[in-house]
Protein backbone atom coordinates (compact mmCIF):
# COMPACT_ATOMS: atom_id res chain seq x y z
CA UNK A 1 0.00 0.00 0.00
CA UNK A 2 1.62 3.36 -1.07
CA UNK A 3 2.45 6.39 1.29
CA UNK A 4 1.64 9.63 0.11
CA UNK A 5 3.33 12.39 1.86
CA UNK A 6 1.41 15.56 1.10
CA UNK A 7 2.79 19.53 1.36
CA UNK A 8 0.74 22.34 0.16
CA UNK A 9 1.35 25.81 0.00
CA UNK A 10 -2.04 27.88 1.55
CA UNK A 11 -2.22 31.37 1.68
CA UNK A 12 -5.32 31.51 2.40
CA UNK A 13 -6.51 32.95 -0.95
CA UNK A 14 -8.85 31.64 -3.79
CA UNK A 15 -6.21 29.79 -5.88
CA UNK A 16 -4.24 27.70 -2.96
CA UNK A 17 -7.37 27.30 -0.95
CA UNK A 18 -8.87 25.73 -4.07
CA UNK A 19 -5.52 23.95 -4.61
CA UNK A 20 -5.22 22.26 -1.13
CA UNK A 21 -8.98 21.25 -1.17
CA UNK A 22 -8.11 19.13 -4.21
CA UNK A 23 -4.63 18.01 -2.60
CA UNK A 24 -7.19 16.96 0.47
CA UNK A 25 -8.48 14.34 -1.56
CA UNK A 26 -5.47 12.86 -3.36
CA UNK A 27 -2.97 12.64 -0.48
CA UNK A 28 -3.20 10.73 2.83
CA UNK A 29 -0.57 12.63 4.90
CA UNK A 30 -1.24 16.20 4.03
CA UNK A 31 0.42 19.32 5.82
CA UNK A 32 -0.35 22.79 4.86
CA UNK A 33 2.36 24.97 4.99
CA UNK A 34 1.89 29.04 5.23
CA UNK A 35 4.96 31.46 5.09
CA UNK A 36 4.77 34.58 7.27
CA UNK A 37 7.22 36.38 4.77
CA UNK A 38 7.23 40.35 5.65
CA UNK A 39 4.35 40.66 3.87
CA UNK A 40 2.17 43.82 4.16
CA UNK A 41 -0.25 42.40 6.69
CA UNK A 42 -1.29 39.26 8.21
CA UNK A 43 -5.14 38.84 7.24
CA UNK A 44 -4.38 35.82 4.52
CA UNK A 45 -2.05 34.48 7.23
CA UNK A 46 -5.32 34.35 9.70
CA UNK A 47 -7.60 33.04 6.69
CA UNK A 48 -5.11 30.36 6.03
CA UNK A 49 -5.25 29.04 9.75
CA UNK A 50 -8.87 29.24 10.39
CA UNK A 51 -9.13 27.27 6.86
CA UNK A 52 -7.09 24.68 8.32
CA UNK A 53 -8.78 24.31 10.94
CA UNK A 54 -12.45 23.95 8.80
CA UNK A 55 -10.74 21.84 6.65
CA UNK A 56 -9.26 19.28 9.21
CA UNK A 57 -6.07 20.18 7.90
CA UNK A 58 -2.40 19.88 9.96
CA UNK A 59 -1.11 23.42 9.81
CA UNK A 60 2.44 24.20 9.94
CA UNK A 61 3.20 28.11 10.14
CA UNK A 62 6.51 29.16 8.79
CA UNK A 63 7.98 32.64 9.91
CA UNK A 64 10.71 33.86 7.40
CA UNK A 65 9.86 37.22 7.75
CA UNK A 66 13.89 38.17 7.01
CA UNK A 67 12.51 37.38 3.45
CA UNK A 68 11.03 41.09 3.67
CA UNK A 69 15.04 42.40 4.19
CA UNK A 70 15.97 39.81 1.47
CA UNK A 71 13.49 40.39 -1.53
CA UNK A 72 12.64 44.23 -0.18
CA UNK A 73 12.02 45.51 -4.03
CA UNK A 74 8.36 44.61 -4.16
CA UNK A 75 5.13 45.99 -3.06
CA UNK A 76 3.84 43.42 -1.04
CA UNK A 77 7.09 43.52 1.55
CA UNK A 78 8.30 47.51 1.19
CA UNK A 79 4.71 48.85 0.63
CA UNK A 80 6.21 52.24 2.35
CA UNK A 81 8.34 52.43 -0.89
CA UNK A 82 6.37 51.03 -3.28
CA UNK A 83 2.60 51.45 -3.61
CA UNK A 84 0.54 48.48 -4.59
CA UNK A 85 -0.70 49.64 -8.08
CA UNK A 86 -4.81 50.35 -8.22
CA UNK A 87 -6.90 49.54 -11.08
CA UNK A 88 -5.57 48.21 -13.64
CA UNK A 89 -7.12 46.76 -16.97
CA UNK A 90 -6.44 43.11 -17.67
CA UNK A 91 -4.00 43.95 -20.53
CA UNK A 92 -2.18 46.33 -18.29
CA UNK A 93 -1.79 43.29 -16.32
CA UNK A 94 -0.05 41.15 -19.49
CA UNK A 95 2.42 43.90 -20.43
CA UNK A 96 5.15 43.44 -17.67
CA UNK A 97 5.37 42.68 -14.20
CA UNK A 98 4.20 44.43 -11.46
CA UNK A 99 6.18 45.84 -8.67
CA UNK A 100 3.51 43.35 -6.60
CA UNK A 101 6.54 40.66 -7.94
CA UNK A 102 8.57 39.27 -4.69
CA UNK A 103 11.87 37.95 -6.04
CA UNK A 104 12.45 34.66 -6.43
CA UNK A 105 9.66 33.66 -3.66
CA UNK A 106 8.48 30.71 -5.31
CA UNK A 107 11.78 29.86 -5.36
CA UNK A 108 11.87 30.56 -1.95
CA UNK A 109 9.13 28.72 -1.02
CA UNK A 110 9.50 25.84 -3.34
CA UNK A 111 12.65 24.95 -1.58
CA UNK A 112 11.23 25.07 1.50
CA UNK A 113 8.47 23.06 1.15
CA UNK A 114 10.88 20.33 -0.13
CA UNK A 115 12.68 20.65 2.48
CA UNK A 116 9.99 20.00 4.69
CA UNK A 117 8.31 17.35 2.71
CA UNK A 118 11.66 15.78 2.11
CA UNK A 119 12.02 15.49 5.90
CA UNK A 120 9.01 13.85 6.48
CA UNK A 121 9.97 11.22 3.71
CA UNK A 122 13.04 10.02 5.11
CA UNK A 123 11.64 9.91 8.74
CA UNK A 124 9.49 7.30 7.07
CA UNK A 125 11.36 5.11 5.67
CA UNK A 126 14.95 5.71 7.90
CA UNK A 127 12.69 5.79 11.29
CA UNK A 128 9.31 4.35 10.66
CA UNK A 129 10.96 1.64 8.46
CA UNK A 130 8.46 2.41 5.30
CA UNK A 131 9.75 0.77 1.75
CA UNK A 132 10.72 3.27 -0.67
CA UNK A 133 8.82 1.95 -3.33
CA UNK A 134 6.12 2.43 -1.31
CA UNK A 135 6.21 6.00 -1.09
CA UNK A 136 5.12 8.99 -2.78
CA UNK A 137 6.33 12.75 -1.72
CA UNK A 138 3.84 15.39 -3.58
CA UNK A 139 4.50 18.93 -3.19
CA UNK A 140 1.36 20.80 -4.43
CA UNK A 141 1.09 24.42 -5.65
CA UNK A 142 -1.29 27.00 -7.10
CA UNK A 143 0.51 28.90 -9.71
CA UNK A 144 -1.48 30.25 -12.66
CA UNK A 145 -0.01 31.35 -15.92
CA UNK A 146 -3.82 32.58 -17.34
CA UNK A 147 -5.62 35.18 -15.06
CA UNK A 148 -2.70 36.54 -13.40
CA UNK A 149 0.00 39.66 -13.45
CA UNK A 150 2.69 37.90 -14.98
CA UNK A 151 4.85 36.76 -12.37
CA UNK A 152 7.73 34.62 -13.99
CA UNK A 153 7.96 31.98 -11.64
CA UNK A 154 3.94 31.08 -12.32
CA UNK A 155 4.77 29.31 -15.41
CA UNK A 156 4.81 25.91 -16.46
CA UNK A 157 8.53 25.71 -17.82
CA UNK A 158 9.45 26.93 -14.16
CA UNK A 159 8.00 24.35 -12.32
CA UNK A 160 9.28 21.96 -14.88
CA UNK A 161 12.81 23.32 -14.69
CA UNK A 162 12.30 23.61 -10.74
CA UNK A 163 11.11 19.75 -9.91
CA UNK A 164 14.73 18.99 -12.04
CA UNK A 165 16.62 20.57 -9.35
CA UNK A 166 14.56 19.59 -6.34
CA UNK A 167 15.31 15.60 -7.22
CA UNK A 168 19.23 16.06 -8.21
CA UNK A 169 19.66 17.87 -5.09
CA UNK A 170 17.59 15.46 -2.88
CA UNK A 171 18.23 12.63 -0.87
CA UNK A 172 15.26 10.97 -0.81
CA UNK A 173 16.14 10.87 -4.99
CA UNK A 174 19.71 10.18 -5.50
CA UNK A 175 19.40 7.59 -2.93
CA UNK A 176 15.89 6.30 -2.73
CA UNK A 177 14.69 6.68 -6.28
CA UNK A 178 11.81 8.65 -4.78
CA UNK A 179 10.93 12.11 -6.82
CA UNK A 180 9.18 15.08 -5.83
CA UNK A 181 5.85 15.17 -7.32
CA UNK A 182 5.39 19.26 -7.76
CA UNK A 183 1.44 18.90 -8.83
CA UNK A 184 0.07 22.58 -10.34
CA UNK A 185 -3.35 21.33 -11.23
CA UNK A 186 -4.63 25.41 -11.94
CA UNK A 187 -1.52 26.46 -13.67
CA UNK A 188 -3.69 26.41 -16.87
CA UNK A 189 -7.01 27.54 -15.93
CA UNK A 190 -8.82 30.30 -16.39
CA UNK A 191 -10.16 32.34 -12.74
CA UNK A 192 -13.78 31.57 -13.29
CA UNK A 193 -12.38 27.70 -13.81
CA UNK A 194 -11.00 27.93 -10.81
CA UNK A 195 -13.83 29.40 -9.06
CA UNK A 196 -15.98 26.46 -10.26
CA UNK A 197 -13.03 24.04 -9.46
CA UNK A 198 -13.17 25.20 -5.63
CA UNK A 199 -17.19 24.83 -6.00
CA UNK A 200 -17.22 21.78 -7.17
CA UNK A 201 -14.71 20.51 -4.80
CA UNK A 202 -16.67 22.11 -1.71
CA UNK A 203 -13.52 24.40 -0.84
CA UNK A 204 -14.50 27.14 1.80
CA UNK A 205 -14.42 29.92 -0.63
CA UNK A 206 -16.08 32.54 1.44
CA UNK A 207 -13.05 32.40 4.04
CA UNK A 208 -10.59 33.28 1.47
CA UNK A 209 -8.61 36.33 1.26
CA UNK A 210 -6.84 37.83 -1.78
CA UNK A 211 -6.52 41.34 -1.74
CA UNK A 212 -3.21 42.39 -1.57
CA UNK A 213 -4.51 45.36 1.45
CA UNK A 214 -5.39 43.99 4.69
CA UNK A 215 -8.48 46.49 5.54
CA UNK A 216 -11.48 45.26 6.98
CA UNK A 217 -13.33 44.36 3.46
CA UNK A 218 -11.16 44.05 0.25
CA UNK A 219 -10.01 47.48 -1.66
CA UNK A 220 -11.67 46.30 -5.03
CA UNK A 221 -8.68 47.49 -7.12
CA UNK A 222 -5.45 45.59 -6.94
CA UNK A 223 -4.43 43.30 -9.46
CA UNK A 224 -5.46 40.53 -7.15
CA UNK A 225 -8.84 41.89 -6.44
CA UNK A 226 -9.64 42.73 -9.93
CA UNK A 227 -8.81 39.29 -10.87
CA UNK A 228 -11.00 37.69 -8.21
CA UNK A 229 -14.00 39.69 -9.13
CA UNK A 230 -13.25 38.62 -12.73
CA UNK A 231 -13.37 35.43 -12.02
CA UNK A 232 -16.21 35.24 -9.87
CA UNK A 233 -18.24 36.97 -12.42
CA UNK A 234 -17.05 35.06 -15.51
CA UNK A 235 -18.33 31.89 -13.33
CA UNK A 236 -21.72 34.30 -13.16
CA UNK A 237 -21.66 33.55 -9.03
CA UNK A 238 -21.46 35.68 -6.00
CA UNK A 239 -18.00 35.80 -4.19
CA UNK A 240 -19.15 34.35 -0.87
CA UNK A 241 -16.42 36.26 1.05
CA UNK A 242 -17.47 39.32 0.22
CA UNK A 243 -19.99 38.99 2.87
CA UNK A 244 -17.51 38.88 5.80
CA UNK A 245 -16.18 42.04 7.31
CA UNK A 246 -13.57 40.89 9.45
């Protein structure tokens, strides 16, 4: 019988919330990981754990807030510097990337996560005695390269290139034949796909936060917002957390 080690990455937003309800039902051992990174506020941090916790979910909080002294030329970690931009069309959105960008923080967090995953693999079999062969290590993601601002490390020939190094500089790998499993299942979806993905799944959309501002309801004009609302309307239903004030 195989052992599927699970690690998802939950922000607490549409996308990953969506993401880790479908990693819910394809891995046994499933932690959620969330990275307190220097970001502007800590709303999608709180959204994240109280989705856990609905969800049944082991929750592992991850403070790397030096990340904000690291990767300090974005909006979303020097928002004193650099203003999140406000409404902006769609094909705005395509042209270049925004100063929302964090650099490298999928890397960032990629490795991470493997690291954490990887850990929990060779517990398994070097501790618990499990067979290789019988074990899977999935590290799940939600990424989108369709509905989004153009981030460069959201695309499919950077997770590809990415899962290359994770296994050649792995353990569990080299020596156990076991590979990392990075699994983007929205990378190629539209926002009102994923909307109905997280419907149809029974994900607890309405205690999801995206907006990039951490005010009491969202602004309504960040790239993030204005792709939400997209979505939500191109799926022609009501965003069920725009109902919360909190």
């Amino acid at each position: 019988m195989t052992k599927s080690y699970g690690v998802t990455l939950l922000s607490g937003g549409l996308d990953s919330t969506t993401v880790t309800t479908y990693a819910l039902r394809q891995t046994g051992d499933l932690t959620a990981l969330t990275f307190q990174y220097g970001q502007t506020h800590s709303k999608e941090v709180e959204r994240a754990a109280e989705i856990c916790q609905v969800m049944g979910i082991r929750h592992q909080l991850l403070d790397i807030s030096f990340l904000r002294d690291v990767a300090w030329y974005s909006a979303l970690t020097n928002p004193e510097r650099f203003p999140v931009p406000e409404d902006r069309s769609t094909e705005q959105m395509g042209v270049s990337i925004p100063i929302t960008y964090v650099p490298l923080r999928n890397t960032i967090f990629l490795s991470l996560a493997a690291a954490f995953l990887e850990s929990q693999v060779l517990h398994g079999i070097e501790v618990e005695g499990i067979l290789p062969q019988e074990i899977e290590a999935r590290l799940y993601m939600a990424p989108n390269a369709i509905d989004y601002s153009g981030y460069p490390d959201c695309r499919p020939e950077y997770f590809t290139q990415m899962s290359q190094a994770l296994n050649h500089g792995s353990k569990i790998w080299t020596e156990y034949q076991i590979p990392f499993r990075v699994e983007t299942p929205i990378i190629d979806k539209s926002k009102a796909d994923i909307v109905k993905m997280g419907l149809d799944l029974q994900a607890p959309l309405e205690l999801t936060w995206s907006c990039y501002l951490g005010n009491a309801t969202p602004c309504g004009s960040c790239d993030s917002c204005i792709l939400r609302a997209k979505g939500f309307q191109e799926a022609g239903v009501p965003d069920p957390a725009l109902n919360r004030t909190d």
